[in-house]
Protein backbone atom coordinates (compact mmCIF):
# COMPACT_ATOMS: atom_id res chain seq x y z
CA UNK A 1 66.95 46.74 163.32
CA UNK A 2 67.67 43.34 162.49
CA UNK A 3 71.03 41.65 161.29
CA UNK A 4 71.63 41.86 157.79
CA UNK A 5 71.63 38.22 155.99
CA UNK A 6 75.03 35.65 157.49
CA UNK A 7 76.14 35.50 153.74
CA UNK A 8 76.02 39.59 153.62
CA UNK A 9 77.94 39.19 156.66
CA UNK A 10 80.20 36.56 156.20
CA UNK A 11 81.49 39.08 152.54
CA UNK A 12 81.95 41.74 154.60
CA UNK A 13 83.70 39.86 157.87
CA UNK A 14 85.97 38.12 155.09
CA UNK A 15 87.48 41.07 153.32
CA UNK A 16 91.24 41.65 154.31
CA UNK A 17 90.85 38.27 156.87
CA UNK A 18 93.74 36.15 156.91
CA UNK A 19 92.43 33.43 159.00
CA UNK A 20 89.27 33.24 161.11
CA UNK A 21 89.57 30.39 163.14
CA UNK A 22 87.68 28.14 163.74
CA UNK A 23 86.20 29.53 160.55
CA UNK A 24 83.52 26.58 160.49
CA UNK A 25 82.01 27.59 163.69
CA UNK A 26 81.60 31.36 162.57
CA UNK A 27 78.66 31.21 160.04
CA UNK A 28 76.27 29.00 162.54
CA UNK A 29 77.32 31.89 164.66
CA UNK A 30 76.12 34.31 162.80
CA UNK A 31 72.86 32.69 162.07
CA UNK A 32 71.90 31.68 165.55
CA UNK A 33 72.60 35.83 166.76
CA UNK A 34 70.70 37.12 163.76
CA UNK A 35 67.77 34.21 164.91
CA UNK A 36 67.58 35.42 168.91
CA UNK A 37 68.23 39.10 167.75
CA UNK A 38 71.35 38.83 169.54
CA UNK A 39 74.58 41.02 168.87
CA UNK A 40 77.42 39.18 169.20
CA UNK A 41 80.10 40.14 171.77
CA UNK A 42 83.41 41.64 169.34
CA UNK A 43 86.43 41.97 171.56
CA UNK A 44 89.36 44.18 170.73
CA UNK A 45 92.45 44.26 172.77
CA UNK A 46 95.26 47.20 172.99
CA UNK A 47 97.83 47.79 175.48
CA UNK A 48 99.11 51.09 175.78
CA UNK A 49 102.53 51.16 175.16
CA UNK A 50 102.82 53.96 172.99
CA UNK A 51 100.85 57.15 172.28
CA UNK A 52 100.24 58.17 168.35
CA UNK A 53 98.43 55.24 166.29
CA UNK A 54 98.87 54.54 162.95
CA UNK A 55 97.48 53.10 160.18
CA UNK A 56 98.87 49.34 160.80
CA UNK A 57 96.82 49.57 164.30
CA UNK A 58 93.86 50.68 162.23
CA UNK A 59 93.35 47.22 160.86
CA UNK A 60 91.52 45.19 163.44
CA UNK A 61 89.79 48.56 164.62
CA UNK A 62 88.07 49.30 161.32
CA UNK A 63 87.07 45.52 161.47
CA UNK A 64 85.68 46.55 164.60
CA UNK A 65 83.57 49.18 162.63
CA UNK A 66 82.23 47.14 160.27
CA UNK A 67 81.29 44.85 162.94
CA UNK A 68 79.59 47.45 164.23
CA UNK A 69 77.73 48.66 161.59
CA UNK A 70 76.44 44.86 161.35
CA UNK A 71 75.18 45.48 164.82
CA UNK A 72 77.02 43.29 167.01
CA UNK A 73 78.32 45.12 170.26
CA UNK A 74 82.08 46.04 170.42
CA UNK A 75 84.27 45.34 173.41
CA UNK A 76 87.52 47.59 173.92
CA UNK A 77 89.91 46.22 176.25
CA UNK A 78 92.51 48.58 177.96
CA UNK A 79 95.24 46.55 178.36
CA UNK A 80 97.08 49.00 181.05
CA UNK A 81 98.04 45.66 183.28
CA UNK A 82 99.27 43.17 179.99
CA UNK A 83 101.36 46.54 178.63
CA UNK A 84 102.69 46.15 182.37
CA UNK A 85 104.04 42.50 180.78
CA UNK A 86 104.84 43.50 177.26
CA UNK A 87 103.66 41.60 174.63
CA UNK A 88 106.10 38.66 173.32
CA UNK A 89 104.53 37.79 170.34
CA UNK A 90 107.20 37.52 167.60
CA UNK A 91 110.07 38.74 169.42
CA UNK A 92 113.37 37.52 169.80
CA UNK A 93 114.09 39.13 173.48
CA UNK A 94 112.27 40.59 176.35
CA UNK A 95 110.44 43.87 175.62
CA UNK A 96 111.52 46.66 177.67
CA UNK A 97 108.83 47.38 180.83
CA UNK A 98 107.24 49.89 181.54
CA UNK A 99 106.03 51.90 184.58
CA UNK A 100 102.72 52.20 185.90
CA UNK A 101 102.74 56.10 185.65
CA UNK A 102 103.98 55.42 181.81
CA UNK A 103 101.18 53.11 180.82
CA UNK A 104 98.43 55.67 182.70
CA UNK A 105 99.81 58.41 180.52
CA UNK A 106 99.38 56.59 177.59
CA UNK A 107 95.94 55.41 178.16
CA UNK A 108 94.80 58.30 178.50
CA UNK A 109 94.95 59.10 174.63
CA UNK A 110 94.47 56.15 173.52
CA UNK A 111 90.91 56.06 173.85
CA UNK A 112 90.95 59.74 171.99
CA UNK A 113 92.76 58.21 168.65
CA UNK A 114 90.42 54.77 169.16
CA UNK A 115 87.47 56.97 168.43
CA UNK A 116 88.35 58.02 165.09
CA UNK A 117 88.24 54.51 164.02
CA UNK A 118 85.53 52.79 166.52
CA UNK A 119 81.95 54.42 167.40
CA UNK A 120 82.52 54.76 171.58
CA UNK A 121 79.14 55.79 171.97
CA UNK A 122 78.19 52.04 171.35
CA UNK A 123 81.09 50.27 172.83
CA UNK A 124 82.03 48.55 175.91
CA UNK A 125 85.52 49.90 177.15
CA UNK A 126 87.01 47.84 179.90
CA UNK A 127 90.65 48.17 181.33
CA UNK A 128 91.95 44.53 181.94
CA UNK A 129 93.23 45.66 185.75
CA UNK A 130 89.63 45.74 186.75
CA UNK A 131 90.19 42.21 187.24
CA UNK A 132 93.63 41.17 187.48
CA UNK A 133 94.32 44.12 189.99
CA UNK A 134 92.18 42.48 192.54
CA UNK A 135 92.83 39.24 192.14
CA UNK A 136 94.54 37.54 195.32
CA UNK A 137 97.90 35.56 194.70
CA UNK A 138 95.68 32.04 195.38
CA UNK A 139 93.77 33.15 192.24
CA UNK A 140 96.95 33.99 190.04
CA UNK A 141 98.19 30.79 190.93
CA UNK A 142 94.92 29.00 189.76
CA UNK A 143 94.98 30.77 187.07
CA UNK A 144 98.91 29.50 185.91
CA UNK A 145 97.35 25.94 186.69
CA UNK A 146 95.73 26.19 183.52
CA UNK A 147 98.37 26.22 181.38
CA UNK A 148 100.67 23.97 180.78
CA UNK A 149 104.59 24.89 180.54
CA UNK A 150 104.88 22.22 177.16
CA UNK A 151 101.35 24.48 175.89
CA UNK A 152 103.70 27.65 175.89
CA UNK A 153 106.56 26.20 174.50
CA UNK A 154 104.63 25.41 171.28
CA UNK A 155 104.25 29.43 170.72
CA UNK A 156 106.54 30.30 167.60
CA UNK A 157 108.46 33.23 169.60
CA UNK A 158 108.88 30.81 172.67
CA UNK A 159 110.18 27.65 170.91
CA UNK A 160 112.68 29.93 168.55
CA UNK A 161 113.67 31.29 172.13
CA UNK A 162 114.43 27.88 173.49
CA UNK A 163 116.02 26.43 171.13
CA UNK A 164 118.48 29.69 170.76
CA UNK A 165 118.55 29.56 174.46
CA UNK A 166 117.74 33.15 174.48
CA UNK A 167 116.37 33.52 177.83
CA UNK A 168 112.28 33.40 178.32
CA UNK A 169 111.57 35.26 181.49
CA UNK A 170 108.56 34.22 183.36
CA UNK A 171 106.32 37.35 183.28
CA UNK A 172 106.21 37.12 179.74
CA UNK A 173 104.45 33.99 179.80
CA UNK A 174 101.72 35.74 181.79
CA UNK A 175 101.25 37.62 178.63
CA UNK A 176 99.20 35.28 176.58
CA UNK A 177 97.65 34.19 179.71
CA UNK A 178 96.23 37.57 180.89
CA UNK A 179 95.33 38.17 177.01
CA UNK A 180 93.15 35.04 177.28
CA UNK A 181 91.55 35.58 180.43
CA UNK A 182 90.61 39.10 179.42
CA UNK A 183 88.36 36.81 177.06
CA UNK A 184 86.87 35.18 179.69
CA UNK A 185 85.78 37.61 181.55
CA UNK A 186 83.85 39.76 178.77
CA UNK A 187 82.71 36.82 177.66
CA UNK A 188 84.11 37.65 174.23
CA UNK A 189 82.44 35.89 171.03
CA UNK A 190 85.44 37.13 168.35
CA UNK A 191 88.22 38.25 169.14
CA UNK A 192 90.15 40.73 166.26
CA UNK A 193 93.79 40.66 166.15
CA UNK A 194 97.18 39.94 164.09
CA UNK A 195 97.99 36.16 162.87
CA UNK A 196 101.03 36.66 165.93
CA UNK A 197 98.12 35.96 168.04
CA UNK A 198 96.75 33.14 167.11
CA UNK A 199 98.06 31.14 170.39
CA UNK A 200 96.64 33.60 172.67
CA UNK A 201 93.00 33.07 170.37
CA UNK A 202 92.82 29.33 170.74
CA UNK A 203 93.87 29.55 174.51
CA UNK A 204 91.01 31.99 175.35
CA UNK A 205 89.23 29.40 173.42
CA UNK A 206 90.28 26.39 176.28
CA UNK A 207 89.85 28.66 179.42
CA UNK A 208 86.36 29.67 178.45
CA UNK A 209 85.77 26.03 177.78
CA UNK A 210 86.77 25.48 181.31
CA UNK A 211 84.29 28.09 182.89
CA UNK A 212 81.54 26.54 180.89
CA UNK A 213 81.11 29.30 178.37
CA UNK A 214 80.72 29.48 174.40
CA UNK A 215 84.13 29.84 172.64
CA UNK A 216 85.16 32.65 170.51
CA UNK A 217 86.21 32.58 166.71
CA UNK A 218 89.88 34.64 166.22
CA UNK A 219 89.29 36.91 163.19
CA UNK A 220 92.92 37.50 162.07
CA UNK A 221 93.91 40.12 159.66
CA UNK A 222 97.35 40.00 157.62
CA UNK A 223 100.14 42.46 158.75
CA UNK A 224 100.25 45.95 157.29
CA UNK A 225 103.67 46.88 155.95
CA UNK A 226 105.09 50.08 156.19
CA UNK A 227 106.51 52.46 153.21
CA UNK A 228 109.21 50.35 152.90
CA UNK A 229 106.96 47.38 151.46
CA UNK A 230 108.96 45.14 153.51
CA UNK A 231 108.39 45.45 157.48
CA UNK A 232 105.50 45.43 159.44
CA UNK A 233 104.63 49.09 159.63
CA UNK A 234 105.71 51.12 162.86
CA UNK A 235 107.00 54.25 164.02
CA UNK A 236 110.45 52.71 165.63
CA UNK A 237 111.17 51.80 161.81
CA UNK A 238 110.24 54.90 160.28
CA UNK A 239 107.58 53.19 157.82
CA UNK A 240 104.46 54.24 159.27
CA UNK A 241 101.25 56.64 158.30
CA UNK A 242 100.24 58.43 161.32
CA UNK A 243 96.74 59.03 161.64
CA UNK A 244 96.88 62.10 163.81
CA UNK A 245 99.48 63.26 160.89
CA UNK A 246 98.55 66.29 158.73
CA UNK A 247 96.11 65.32 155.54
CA UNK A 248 99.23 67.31 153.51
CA UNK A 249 101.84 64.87 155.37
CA UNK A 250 99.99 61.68 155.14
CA UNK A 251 98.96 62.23 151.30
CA UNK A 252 103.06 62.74 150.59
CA UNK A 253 103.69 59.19 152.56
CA UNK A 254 101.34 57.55 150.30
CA UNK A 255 102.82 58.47 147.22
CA UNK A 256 105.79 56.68 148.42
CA UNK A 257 103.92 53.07 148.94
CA UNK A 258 105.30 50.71 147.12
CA UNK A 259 102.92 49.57 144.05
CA UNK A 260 103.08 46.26 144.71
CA UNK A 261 101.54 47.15 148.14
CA UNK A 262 98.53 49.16 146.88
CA UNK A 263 96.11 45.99 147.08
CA UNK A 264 96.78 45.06 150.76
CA UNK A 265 96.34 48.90 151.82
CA UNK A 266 93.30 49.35 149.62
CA UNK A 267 91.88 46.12 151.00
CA UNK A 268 92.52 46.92 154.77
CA UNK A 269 92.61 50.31 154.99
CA UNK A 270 89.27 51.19 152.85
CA UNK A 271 85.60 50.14 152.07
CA UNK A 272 85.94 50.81 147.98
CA UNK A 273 84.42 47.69 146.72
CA UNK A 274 87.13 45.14 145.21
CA UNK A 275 86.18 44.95 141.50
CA UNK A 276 86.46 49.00 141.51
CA UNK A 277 90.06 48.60 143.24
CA UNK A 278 90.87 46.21 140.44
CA UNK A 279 89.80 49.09 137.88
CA UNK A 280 92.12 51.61 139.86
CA UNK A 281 95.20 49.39 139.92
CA UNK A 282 94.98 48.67 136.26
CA UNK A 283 95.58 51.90 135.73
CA UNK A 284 98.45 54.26 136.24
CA UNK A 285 100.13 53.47 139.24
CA UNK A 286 99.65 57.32 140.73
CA UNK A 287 96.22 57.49 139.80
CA UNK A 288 95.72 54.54 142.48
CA UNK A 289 97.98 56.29 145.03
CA UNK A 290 95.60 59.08 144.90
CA UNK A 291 92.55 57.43 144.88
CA UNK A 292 93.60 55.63 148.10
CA UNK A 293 94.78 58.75 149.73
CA UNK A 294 92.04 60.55 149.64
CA UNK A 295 90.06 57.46 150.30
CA UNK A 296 92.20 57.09 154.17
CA UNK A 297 92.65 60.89 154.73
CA UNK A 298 88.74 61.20 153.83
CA UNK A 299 88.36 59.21 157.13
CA UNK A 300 90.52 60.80 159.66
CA UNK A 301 89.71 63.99 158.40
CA UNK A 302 87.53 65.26 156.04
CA UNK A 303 87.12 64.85 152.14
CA UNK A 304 87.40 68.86 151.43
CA UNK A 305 91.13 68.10 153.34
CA UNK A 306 91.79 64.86 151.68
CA UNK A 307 90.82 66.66 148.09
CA UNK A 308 93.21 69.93 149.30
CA UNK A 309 96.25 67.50 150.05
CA UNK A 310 95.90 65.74 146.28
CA UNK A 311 95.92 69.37 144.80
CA UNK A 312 98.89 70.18 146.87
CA UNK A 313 100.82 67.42 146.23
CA UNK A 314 99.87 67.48 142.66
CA UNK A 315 100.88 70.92 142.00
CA UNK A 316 103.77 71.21 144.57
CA UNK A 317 105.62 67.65 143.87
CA UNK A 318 104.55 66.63 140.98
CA UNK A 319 103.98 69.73 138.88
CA UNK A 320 107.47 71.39 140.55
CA UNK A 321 105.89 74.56 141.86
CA UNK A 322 107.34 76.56 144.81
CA UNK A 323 106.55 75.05 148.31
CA UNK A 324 103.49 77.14 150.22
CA UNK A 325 105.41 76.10 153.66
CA UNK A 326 108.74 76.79 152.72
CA UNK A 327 110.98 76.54 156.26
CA UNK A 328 113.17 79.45 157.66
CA UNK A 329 116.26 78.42 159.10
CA UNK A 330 118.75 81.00 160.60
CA UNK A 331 122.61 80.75 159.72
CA UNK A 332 124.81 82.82 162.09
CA UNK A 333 126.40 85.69 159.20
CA UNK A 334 129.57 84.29 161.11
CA UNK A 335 129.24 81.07 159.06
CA UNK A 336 130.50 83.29 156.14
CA UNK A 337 133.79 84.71 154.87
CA UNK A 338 133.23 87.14 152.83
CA UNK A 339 129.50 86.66 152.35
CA UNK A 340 130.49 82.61 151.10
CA UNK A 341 130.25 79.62 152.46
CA UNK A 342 131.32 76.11 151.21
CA UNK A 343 127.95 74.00 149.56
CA UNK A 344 128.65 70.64 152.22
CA UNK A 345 129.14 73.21 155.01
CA UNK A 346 125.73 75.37 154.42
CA UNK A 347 124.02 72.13 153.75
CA UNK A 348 124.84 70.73 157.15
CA UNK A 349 124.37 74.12 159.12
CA UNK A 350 121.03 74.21 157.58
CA UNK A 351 119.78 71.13 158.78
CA UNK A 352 119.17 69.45 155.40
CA UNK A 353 122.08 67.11 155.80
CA UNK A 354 123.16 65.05 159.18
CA UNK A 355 126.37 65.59 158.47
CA UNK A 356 128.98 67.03 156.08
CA UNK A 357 129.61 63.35 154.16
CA UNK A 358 126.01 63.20 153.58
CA UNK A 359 126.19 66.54 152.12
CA UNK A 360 128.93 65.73 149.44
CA UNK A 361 127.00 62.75 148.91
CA UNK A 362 123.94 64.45 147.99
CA UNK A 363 126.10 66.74 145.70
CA UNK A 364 127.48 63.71 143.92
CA UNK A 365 124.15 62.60 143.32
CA UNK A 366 122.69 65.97 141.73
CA UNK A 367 120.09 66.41 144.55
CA UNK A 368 121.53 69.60 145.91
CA UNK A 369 120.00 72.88 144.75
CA UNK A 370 119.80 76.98 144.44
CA UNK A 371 116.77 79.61 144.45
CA UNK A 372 113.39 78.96 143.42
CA UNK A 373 114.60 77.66 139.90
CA UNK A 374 116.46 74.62 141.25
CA UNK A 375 119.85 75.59 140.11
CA UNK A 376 122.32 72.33 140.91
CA UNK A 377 125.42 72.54 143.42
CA UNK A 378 127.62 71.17 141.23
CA UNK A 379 131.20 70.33 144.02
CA UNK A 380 130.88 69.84 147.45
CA UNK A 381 133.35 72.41 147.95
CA UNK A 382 131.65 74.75 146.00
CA UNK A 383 131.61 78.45 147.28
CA UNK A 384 127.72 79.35 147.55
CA UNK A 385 127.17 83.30 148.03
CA UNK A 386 124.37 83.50 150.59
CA UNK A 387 121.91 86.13 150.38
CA UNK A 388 118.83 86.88 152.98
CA UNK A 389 115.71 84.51 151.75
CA UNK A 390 118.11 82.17 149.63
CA UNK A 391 116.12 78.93 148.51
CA UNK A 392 118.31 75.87 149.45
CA UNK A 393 116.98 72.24 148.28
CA UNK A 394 118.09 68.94 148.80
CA UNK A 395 115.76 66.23 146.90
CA UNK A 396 112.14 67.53 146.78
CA UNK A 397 111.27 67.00 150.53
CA UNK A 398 113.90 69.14 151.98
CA UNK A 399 114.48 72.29 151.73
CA UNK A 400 114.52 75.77 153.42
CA UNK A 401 114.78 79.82 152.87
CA UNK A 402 117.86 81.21 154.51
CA UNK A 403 117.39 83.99 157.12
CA UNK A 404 121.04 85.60 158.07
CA UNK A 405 121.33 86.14 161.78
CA UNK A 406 123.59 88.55 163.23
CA UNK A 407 126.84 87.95 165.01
């Protein structure tokens, strides 16, 4: 089948791109594969380092896709020897290592959650210790002859570590090295990625100069944030959309995104076409949250699910009605004297509340609640009669049915 038109192309490459670099080189690209009715070579990097994706790693992949479905050939690198390193780019300190057994473990899902984004049964997958496992200590060093001490210095993370004279340890400037050399040897004609790794892009760019081979364009997308509209989206911060997460799950952490974030998710996170996204976020804010949740959850699982979850939500959070999943949590009938029990205390035994303080905070606030009708805790100190099957709330995410266990 041939290629589809370079200016078809170049619309489709460009949406949710914050830099594609050199962009001038990428259109005469395009047009000289689409003349020899040859796919270019897309190269994708991860190093796995953890084990449950979310939607911020999504971004390059579904760039990958669309690549795809342009019919160039995507290339999956398994970066099991650069997570060995740890990635530097943008932090302040050395990441933790980890072991070899770790980063096997990991891989070995990776691929699993990679293939409800990318279409494996046309990709290359390489793992990057292929190569660098064999290589002899003569060729590492030849390798490190490349690049120049002053060249690494001029990365943002490694200057603001200089200058701070926070220390820069040595196998983290094999990092961007490896990443560039992985390049090299797949023979990579773009390479998708973050705008953190734009150094590592440009010096793939020199070392496949040096082996007498074409250089590759970086396509860089933007940085998702998280649910917090601030941070870079990731599980550590507690931002994140899971995509292994339940469709019911997901759809309630998107109707916590932040409105002013709703164009950068519907831009990198779906294919609706921008002048109807336009339409949706001129409209009432939830009405877009919706629209893009069943849009994502459509894609990682199915649009029955994604069309279940809206009801749900709608009728559950929205509307007020009862929970279908309400949680049983067993309090020891030796909690009580004389059948009572003080509101902060049951809160906190429940598992609603961390900790008693929370609880009276909560109180203050008006968040804590009886039975199905929502029936306020008015004092922290408050004696609550507990019966088997009481409802106890706290906000509308929280809550549980009380099961009394015996002594």
């Amino acid at each position: 089948m041939p290629f589809p038109p370079v200016a078809d192309q170049l619309a489709i490459i460009r949406r949710g791109v914050e830099k594609i670099v050199p962009e001038a080189e990428l259109a005469a690209m395009l047009q000289k594969s689409r003349d020899t009715g040859t796919p270019l070579r897309i190269k994708y990097g991860i190093d796995p380092t953890g084990i449950d994706l979310h939607l911020g790693h999504t971004v390059p992949m579904r760039k990958m896709r669309q690549f795809q479905e342009l019919g160039h050939q995507a290339v999956i690198i398994i970066g099991n020897y650069t997570a060995l390193v740890g990635d530097p780019s943008g932090r302040d300190q050395a990441r933790a290592r980890l072991t070899v057994e770790k980063v096997e473990a990991n891989a070995k899902t990776y691929l699993e959650q990679v293939g409800k984004v990318i279409d494996l049964s046309n990709a290359e997958v390489h793992r990057n210790g292929d190569w660098f496992g064999s290589m002899s200590f003569a060729e590492i060093l030849e390798l490190t002859s490349k690049v120049t001490v002053a060249q690494m210095l001029t990365r943002d993370d490694f200057s603001k570590r200089f200058a701070s004279e926070t220390p820069i340890y040595l196998h983290e400037c094999l990092y961007p090295i490896m990443q560039a050399w992985d390049s090299v040897k797949i023979r990579s004609d773009i390479e998708l990625g973050g705008t953190e790794q734009l150094y590592s892009f440009m010096l793939a760019r020199d070392l496949q100069q040096g082996q007498g081979l074409s250089q590759q364009i970086g396509v860089m997308s933007p940085i998702l944030v998280g649910l917090d509209g601030v941070r870079r989206m990731g599980k550590s911060l507690g931002n994140y959309i899971g995509i292994a997460e339940s469709p019911y799950d997901m759809m309630k952490k998107f109707m916590q995104v932040p409105d002013a974030c709703l164009k950068m998710y519907f831009e990198l996170l779906t294919n609706i076409p921008l002048a109807e996204v336009e339409l949706l976020l001129a409209g009432h804010p939830k009405a877009a949250k919706i629209a893009l949740a069943k849009a994502v959850i459509g894609e990682y699982h199915s649009a029955d699910l994604a069309t279940e979850a809206a009801d749900r939500w709608q009728r559950e959070i929205s509307e007020g009605a009862l929970p279908t999943d309400i949680p049983e949590v067993a309090l020891p009938a030796a909690s009580l004297t004389n059948g009572q029990i003080p509101a902060a205390n049951l809160l906190k035994q429940l598992g609603l509340c961390p900790s008693t303080s929370d609880a009276r905070r909560q109180i203050d606030q008006g968040a804590a609640a009886l039975t199905e009708t929502k029936t306020k805790i008015e004092k922290y100190d408050q004696l609550i009669t507990v019966t088997d099957g009481l409802m106890v709330w706290v906000g509308k995410k929280k809550y549980c049915r009380v099961r009394l266990a015996p002594n």
